[in-house]
PDB file of N, CA and C in Angstrom:
ATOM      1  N   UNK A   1     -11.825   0.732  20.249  1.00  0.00           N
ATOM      2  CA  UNK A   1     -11.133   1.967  19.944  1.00  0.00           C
ATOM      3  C   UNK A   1     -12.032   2.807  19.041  1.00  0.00           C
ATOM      4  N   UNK A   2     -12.141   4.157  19.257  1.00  0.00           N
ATOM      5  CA  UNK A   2     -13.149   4.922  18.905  1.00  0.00           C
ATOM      6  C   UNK A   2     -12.516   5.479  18.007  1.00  0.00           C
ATOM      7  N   UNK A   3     -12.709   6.076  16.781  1.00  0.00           N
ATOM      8  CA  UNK A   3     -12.218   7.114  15.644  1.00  0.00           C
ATOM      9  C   UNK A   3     -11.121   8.327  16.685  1.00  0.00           C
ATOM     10  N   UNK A   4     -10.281   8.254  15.883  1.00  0.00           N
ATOM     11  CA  UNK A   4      -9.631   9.650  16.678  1.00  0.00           C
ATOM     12  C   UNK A   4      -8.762   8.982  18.063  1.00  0.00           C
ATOM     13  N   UNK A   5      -8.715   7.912  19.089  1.00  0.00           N
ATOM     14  CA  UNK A   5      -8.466   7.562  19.733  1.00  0.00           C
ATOM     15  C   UNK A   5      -7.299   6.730  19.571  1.00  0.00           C
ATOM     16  N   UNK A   6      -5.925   6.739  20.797  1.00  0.00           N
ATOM     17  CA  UNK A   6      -4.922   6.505  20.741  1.00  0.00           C
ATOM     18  C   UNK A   6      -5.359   4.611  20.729  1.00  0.00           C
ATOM     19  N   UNK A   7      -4.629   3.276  19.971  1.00  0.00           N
ATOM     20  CA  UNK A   7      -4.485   2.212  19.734  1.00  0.00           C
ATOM     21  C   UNK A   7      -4.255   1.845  21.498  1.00  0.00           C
ATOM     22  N   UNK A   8      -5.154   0.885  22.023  1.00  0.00           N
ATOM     23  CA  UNK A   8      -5.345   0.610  23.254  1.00  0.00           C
ATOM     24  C   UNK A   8      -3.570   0.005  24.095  1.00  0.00           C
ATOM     25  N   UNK A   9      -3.014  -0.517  22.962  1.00  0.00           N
ATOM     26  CA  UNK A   9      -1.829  -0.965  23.194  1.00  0.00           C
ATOM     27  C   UNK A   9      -0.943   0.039  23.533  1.00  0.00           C
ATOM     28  N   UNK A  10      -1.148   1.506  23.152  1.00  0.00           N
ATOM     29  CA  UNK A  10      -0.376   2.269  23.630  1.00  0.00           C
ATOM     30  C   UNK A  10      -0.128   3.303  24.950  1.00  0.00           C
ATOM     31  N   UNK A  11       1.092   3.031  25.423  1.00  0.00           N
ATOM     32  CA  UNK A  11       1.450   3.722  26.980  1.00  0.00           C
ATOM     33  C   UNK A  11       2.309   4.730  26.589  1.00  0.00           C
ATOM     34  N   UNK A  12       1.951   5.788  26.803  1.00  0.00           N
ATOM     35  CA  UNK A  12       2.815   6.919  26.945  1.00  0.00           C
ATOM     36  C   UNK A  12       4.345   7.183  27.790  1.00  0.00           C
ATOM     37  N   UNK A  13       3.783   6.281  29.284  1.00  0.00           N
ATOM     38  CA  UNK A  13       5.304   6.131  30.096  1.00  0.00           C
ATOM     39  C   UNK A  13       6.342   5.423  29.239  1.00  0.00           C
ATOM     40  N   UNK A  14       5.531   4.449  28.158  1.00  0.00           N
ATOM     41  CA  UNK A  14       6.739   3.470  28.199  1.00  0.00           C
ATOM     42  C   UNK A  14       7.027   3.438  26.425  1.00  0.00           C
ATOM     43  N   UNK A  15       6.334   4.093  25.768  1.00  0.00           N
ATOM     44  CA  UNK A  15       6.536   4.501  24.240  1.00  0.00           C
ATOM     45  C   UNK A  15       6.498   5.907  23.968  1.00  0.00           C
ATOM     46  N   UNK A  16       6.888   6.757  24.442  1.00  0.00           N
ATOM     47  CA  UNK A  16       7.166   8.113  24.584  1.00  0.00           C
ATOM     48  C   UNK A  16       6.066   8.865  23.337  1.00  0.00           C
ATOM     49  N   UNK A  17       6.707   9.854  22.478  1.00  0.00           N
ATOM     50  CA  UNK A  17       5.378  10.431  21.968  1.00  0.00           C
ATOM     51  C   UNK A  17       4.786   9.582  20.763  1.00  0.00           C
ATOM     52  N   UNK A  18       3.717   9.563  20.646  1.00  0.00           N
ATOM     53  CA  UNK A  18       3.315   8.528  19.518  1.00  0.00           C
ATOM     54  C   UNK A  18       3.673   8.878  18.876  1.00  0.00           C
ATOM     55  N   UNK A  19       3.732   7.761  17.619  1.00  0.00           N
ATOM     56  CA  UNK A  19       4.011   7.628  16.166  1.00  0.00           C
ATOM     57  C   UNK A  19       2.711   6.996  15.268  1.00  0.00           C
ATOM     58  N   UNK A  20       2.397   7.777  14.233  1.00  0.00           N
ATOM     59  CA  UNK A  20       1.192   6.867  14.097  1.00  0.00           C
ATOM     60  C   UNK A  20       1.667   5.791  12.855  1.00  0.00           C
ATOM     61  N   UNK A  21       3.098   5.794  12.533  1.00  0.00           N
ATOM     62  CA  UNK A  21       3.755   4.760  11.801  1.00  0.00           C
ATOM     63  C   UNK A  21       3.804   3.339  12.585  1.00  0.00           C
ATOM     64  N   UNK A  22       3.886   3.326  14.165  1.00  0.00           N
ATOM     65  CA  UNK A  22       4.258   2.609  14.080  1.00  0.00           C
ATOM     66  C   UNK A  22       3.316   1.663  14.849  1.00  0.00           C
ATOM     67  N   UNK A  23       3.519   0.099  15.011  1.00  0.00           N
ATOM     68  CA  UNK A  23       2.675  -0.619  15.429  1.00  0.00           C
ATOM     69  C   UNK A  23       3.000  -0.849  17.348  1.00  0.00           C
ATOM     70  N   UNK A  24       1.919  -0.744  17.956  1.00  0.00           N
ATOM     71  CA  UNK A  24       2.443  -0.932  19.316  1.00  0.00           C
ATOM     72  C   UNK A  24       1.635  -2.182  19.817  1.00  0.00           C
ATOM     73  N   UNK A  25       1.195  -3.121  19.503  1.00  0.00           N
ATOM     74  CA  UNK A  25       0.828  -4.104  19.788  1.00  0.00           C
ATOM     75  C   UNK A  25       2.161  -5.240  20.053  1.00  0.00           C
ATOM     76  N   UNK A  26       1.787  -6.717  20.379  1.00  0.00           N
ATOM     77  CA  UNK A  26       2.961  -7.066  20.787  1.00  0.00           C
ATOM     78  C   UNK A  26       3.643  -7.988  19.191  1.00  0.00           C
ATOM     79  N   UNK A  27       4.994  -7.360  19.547  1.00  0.00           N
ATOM     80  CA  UNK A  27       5.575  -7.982  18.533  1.00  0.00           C
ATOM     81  C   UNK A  27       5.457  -9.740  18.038  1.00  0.00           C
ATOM     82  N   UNK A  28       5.539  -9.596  16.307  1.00  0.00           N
ATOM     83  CA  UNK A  28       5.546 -10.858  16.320  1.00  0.00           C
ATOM     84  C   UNK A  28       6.889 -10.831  14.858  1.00  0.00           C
ATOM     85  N   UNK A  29       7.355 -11.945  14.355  1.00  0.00           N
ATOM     86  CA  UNK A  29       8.280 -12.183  13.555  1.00  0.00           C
ATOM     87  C   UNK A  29       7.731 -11.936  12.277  1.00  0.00           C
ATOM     88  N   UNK A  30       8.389 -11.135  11.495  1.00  0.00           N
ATOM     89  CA  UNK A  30       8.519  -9.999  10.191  1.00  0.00           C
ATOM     90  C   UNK A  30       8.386 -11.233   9.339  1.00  0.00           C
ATOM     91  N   UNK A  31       7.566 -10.747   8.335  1.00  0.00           N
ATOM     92  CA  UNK A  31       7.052 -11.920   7.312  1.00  0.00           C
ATOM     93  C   UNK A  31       8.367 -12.247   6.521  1.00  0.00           C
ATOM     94  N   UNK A  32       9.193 -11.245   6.050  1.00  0.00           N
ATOM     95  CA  UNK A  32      10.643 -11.793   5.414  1.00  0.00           C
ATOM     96  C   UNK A  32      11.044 -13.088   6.515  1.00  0.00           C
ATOM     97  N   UNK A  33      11.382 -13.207   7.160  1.00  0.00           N
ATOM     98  CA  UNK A  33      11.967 -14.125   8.344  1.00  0.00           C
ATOM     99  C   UNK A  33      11.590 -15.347   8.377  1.00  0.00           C
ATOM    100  N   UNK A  34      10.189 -15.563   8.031  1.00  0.00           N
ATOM    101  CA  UNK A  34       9.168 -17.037   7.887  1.00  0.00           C
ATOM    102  C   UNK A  34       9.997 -18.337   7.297  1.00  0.00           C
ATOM    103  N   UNK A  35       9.892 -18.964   7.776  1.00  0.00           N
ATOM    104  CA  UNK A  35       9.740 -20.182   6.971  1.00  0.00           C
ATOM    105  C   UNK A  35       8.550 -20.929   6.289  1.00  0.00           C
ATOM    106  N   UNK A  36       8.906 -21.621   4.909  1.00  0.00           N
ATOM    107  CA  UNK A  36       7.355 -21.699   4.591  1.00  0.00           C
ATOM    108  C   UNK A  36       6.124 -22.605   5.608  1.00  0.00           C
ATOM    109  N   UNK A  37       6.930 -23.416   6.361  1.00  0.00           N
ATOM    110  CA  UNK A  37       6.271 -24.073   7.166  1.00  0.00           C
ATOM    111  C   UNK A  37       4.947 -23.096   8.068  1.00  0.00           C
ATOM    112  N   UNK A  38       5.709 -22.000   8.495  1.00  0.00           N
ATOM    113  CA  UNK A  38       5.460 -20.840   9.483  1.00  0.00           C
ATOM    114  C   UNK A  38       4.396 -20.105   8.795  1.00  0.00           C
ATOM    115  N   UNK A  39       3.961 -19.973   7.790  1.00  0.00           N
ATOM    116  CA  UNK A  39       3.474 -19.061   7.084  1.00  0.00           C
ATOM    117  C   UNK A  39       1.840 -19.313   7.638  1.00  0.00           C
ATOM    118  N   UNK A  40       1.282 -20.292   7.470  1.00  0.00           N
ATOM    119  CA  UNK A  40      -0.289 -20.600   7.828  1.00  0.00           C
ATOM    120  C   UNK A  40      -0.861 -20.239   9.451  1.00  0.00           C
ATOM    121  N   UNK A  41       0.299 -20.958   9.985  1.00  0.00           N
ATOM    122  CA  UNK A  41       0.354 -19.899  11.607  1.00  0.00           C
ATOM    123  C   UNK A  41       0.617 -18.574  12.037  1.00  0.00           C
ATOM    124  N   UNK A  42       1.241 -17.898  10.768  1.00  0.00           N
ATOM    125  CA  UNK A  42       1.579 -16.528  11.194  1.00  0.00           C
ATOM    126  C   UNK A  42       0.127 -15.609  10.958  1.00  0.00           C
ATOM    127  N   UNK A  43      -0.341 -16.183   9.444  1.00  0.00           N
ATOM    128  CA  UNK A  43      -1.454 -15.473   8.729  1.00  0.00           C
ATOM    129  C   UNK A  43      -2.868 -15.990   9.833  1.00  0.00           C
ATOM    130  N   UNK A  44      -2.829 -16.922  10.727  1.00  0.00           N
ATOM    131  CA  UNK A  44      -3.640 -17.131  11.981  1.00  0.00           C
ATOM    132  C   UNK A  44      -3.633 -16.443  13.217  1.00  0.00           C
ATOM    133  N   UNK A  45      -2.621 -15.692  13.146  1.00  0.00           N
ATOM    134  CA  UNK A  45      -2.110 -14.836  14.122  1.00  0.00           C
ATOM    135  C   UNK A  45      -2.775 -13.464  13.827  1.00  0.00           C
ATOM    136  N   UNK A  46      -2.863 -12.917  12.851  1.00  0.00           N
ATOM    137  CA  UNK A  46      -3.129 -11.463  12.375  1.00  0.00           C
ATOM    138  C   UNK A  46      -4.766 -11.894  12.872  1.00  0.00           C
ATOM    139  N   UNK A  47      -4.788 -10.222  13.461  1.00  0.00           N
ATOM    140  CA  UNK A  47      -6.242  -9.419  13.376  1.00  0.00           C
ATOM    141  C   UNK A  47      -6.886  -9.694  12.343  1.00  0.00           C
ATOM    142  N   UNK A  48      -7.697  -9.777  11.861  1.00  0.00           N
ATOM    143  CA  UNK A  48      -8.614  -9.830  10.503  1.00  0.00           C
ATOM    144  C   UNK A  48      -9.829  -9.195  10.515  1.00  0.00           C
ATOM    145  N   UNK A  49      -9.917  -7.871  11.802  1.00  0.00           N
ATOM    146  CA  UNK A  49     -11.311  -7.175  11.514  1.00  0.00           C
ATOM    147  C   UNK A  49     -11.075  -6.140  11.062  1.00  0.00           C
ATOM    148  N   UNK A  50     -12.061  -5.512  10.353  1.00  0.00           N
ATOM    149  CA  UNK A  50     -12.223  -4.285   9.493  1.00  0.00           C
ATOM    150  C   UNK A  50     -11.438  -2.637  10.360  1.00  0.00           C
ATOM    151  N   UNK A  51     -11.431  -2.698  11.509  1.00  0.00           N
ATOM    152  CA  UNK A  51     -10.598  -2.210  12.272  1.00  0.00           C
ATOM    153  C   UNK A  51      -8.884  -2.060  12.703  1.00  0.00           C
ATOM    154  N   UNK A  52      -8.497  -3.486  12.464  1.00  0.00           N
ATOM    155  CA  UNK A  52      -7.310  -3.805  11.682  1.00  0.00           C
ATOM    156  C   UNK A  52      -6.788  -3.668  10.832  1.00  0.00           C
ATOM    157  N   UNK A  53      -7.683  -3.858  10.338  1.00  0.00           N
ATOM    158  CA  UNK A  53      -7.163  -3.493   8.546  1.00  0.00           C
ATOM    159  C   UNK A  53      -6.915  -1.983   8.016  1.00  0.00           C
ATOM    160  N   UNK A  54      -8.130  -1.408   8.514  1.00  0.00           N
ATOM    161  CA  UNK A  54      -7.239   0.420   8.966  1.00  0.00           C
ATOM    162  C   UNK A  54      -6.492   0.627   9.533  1.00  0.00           C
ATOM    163  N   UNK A  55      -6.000  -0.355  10.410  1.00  0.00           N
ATOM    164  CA  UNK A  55      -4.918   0.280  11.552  1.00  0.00           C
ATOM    165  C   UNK A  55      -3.822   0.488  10.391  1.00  0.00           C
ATOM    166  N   UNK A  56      -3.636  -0.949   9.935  1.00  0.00           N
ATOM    167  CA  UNK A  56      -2.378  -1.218   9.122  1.00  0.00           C
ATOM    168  C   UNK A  56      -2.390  -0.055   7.758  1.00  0.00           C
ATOM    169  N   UNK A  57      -3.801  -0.193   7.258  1.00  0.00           N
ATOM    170  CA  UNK A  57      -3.491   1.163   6.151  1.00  0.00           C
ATOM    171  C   UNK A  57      -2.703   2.368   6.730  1.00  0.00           C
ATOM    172  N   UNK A  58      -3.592   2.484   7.837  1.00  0.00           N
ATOM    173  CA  UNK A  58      -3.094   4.186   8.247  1.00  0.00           C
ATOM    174  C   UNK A  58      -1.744   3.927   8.620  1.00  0.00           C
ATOM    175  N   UNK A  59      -1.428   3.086   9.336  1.00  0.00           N
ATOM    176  CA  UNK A  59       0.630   3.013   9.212  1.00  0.00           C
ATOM    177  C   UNK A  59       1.397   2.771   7.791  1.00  0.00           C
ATOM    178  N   UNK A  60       0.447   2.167   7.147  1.00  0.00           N
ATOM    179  CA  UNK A  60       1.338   1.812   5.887  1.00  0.00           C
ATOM    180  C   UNK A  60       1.585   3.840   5.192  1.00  0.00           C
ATOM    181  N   UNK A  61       0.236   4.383   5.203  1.00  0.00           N
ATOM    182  CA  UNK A  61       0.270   5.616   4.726  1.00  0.00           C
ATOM    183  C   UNK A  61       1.179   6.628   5.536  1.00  0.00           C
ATOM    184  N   UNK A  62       1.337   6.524   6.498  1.00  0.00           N
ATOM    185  CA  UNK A  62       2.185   7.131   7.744  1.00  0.00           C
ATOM    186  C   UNK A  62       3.854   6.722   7.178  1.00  0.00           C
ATOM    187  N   UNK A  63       4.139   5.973   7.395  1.00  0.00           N
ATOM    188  CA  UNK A  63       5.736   5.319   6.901  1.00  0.00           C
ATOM    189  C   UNK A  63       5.822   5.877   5.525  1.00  0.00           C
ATOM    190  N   UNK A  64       4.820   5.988   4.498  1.00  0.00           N
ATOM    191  CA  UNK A  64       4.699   6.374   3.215  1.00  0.00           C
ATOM    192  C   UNK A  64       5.388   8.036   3.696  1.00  0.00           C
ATOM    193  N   UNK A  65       4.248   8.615   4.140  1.00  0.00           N
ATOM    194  CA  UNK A  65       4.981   9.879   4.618  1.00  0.00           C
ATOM    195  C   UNK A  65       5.649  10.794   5.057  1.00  0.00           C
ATOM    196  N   UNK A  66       6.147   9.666   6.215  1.00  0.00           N
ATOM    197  CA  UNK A  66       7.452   9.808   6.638  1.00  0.00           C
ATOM    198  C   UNK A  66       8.965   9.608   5.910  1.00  0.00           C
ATOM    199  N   UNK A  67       8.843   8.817   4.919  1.00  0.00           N
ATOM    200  CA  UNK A  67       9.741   8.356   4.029  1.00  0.00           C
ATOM    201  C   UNK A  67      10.466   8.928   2.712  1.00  0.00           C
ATOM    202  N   UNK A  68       8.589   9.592   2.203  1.00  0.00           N
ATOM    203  CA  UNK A  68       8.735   9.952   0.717  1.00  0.00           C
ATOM    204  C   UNK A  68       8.085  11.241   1.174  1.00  0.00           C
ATOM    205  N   UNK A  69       7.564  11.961   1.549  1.00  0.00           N
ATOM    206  CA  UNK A  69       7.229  13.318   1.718  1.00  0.00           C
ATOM    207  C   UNK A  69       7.525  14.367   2.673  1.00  0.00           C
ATOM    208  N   UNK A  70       7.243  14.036   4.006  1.00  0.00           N
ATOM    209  CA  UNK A  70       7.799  14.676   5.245  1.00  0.00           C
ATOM    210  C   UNK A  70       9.673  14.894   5.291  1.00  0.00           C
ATOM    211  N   UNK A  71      10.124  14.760   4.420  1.00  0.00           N
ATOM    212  CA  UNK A  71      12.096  14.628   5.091  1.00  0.00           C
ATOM    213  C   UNK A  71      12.344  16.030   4.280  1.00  0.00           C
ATOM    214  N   UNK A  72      13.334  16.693   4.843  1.00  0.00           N
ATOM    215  CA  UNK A  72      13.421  17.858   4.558  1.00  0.00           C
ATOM    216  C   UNK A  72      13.703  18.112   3.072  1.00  0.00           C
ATOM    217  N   UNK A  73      14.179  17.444   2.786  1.00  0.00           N
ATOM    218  CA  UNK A  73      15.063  17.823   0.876  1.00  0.00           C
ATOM    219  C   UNK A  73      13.774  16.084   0.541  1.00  0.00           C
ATOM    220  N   UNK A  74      12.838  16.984  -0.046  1.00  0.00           N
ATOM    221  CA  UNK A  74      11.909  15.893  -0.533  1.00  0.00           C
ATOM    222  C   UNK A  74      12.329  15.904  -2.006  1.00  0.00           C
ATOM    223  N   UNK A  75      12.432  15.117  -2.773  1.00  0.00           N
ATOM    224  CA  UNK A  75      12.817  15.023  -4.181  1.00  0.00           C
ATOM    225  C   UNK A  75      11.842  14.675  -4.731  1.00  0.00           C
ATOM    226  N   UNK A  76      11.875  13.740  -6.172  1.00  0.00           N
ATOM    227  CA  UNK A  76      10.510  13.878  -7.229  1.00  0.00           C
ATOM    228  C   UNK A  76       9.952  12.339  -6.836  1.00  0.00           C
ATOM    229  N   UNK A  77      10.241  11.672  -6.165  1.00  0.00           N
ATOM    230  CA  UNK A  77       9.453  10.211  -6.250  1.00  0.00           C
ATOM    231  C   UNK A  77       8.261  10.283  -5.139  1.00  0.00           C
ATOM    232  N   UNK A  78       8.073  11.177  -4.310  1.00  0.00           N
ATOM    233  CA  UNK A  78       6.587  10.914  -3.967  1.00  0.00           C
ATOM    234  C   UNK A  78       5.458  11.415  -5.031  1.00  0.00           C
ATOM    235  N   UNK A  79       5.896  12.547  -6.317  1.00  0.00           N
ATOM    236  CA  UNK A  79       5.372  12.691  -7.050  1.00  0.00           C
ATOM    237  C   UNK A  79       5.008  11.768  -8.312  1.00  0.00           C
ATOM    238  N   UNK A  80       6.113  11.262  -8.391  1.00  0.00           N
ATOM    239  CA  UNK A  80       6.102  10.255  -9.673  1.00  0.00           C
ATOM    240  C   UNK A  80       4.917   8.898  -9.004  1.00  0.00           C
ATOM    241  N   UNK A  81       5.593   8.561  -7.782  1.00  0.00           N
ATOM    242  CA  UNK A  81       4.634   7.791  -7.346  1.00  0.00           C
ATOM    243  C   UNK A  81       3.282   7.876  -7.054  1.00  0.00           C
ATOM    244  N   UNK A  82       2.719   8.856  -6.765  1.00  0.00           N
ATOM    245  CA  UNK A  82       1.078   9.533  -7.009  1.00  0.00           C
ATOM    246  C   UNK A  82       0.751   9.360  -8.421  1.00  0.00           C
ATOM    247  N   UNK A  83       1.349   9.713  -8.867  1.00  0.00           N
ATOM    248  CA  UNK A  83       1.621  10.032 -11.046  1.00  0.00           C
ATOM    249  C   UNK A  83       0.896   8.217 -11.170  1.00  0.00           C
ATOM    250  N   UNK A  84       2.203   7.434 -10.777  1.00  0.00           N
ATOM    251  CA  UNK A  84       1.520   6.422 -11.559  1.00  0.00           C
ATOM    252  C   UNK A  84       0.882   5.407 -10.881  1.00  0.00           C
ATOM    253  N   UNK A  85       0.515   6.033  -9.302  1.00  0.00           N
ATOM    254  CA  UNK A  85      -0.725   5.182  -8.973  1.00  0.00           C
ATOM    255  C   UNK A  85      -1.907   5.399  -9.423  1.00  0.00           C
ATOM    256  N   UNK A  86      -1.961   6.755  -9.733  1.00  0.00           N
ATOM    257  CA  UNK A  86      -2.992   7.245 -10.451  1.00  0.00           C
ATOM    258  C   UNK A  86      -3.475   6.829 -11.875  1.00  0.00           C
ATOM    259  N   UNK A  87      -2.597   6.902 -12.580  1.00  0.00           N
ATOM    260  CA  UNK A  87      -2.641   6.344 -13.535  1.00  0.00           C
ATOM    261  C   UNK A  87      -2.943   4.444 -13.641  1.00  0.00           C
ATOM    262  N   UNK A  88      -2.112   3.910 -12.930  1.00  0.00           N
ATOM    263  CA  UNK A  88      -2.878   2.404 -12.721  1.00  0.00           C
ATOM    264  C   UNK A  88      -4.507   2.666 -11.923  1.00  0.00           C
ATOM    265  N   UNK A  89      -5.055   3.074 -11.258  1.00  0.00           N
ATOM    266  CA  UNK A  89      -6.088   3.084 -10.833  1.00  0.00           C
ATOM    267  C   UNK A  89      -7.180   3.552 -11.987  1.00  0.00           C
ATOM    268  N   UNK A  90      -6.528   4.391 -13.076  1.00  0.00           N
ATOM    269  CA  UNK A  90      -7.930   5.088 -13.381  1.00  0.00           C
ATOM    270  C   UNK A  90      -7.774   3.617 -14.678  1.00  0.00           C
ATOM    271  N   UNK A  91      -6.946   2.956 -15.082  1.00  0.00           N
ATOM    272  CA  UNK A  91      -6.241   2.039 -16.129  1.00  0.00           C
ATOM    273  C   UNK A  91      -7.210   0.868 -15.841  1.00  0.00           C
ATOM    274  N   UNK A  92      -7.814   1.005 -14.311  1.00  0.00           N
ATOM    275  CA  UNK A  92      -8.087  -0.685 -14.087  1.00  0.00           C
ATOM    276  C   UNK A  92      -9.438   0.064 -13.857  1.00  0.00           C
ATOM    277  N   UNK A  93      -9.992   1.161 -13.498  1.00  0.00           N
ATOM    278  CA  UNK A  93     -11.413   1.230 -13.353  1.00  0.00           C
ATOM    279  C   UNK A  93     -11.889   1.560 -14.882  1.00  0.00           C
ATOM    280  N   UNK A  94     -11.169   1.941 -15.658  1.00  0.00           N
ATOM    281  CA  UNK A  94     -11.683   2.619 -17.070  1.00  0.00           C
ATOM    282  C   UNK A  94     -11.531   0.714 -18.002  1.00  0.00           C
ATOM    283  N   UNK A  95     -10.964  -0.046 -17.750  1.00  0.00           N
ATOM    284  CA  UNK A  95     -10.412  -0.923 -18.683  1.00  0.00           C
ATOM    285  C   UNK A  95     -11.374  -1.408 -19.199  1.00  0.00           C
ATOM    286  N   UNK A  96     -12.788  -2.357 -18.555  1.00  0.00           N
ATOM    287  CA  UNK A  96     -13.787  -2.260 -19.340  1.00  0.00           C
ATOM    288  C   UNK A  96     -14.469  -1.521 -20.769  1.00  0.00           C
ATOM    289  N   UNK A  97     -14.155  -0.060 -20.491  1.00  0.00           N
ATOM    290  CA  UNK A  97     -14.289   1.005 -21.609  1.00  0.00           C
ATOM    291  C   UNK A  97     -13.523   0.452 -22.571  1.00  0.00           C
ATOM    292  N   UNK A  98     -12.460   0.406 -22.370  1.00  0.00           N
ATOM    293  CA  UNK A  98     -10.764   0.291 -23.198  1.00  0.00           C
ATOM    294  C   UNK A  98     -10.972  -1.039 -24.084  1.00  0.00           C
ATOM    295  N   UNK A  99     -11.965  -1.788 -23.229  1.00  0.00           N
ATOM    296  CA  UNK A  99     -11.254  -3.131 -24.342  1.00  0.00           C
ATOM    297  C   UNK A  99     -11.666  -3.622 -25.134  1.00  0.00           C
ATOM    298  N   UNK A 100     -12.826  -2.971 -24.861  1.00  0.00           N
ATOM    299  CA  UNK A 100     -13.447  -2.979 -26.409  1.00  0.00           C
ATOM    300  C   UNK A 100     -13.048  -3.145 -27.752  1.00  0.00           C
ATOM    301  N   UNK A 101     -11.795  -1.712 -27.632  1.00  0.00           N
ATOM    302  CA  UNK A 101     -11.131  -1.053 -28.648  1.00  0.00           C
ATOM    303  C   UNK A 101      -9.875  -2.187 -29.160  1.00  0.00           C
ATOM    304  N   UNK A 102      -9.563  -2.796 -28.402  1.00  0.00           N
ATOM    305  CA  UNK A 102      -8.241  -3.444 -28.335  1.00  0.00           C
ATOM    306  C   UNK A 102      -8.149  -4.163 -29.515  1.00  0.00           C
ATOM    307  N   UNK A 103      -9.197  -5.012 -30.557  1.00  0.00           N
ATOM    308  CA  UNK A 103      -8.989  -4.782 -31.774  1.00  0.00           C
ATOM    309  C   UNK A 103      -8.035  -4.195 -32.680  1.00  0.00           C
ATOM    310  N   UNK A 104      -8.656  -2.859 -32.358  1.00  0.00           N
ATOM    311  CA  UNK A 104      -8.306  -1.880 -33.646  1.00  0.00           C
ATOM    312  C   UNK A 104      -6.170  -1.650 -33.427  1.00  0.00           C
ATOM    313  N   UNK A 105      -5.738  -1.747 -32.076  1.00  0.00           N
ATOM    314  CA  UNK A 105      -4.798  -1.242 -31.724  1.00  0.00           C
ATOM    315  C   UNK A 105      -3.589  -2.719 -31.745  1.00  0.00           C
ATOM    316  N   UNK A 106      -3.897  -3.257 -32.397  1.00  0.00           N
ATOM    317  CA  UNK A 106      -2.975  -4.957 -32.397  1.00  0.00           C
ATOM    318  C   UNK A 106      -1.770  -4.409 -33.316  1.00  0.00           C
ATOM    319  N   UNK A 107      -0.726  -5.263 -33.043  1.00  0.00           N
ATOM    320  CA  UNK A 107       0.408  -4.760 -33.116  1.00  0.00           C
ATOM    321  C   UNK A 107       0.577  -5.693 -34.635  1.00  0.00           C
ATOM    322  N   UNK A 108       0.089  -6.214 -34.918  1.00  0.00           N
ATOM    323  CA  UNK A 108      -0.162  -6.745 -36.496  1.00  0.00           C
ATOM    324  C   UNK A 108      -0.769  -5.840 -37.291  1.00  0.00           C
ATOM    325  N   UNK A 109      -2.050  -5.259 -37.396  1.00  0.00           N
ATOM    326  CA  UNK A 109      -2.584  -4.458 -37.830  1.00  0.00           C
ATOM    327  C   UNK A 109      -1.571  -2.792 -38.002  1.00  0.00           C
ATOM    328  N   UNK A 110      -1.192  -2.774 -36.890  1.00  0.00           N
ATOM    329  CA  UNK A 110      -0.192  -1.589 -37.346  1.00  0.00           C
ATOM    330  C   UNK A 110       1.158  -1.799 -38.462  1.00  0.00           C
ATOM    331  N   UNK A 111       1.648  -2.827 -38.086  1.00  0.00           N
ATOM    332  CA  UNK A 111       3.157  -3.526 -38.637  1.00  0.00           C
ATOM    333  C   UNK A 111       2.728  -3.732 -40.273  1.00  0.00           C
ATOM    334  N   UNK A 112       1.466  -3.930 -40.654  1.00  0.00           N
ATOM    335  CA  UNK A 112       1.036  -3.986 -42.107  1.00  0.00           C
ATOM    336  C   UNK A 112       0.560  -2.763 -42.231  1.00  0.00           C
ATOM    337  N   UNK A 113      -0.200  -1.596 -41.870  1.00  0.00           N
ATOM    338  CA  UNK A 113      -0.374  -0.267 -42.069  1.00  0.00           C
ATOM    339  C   UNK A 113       0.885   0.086 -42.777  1.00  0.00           C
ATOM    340  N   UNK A 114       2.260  -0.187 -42.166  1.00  0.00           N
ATOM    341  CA  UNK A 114       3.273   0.444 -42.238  1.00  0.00           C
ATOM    342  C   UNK A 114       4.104  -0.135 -43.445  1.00  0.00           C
ATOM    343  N   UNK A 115       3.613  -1.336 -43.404  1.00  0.00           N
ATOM    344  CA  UNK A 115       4.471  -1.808 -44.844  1.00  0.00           C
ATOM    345  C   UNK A 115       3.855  -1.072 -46.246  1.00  0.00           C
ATOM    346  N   UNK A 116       2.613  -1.234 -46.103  1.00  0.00           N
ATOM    347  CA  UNK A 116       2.003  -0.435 -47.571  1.00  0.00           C
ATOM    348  C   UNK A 116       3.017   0.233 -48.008  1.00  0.00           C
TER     349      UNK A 116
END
């Protein structure tokens, strides 16, 4: 499958207009459903090439959009949720910087500041 190109699994006669939420390959049983037994055979089952693994981003981001942004009366949680992915991302690439400091900011050191 080439960039830009419809998922080989998909038929137009028989899945009407695409969705790029959704998966058209052949179904298999929803990881809630597993038993733990089931679990090592299911995770043997999945695709595992780098091609796959976009497929599933780009649906995961698709359902994202369909859900929390695209619906007509959009409210504040696709915002809040950008807000604090953002914020965890820049939290875990900056933390190195940060921890340096972590010393100075101990919750002992303040609690006696305050008694003086």
């Amino acid at each position: 499958m080439a960039f830009g190109d419809y998922p080989k699994e998909y038929n137009p006669a028989v899945h009407g207009p695409y969705d790029p939420a959704r998966y058209y390959g052949k179904p298999d049983t929803p990881f809630g459903q597993l038993k733990l037994n089931e679990i090592g055979a299911w995770f043997g089952r999945r695709n595992k090439t780098p091609s796959a693994l976009m497929g599933a981003c780009s649906r995961a981001w698709w359902r994202w959009q369909h859900k929390y942004v695209q619906p007509k009366r959009v409210g504040m949680a696709p915002f809040f949720q950008l807000l604090v992915g953002s914020m965890t991302f820049f939290y875990v690439i900056n933390y190195g910087k940060m921890s340096k400091y972590g010393h100075e900011l101990r919750p002992s050191v303040c609690v006696n500041m305050h008694m003086q």
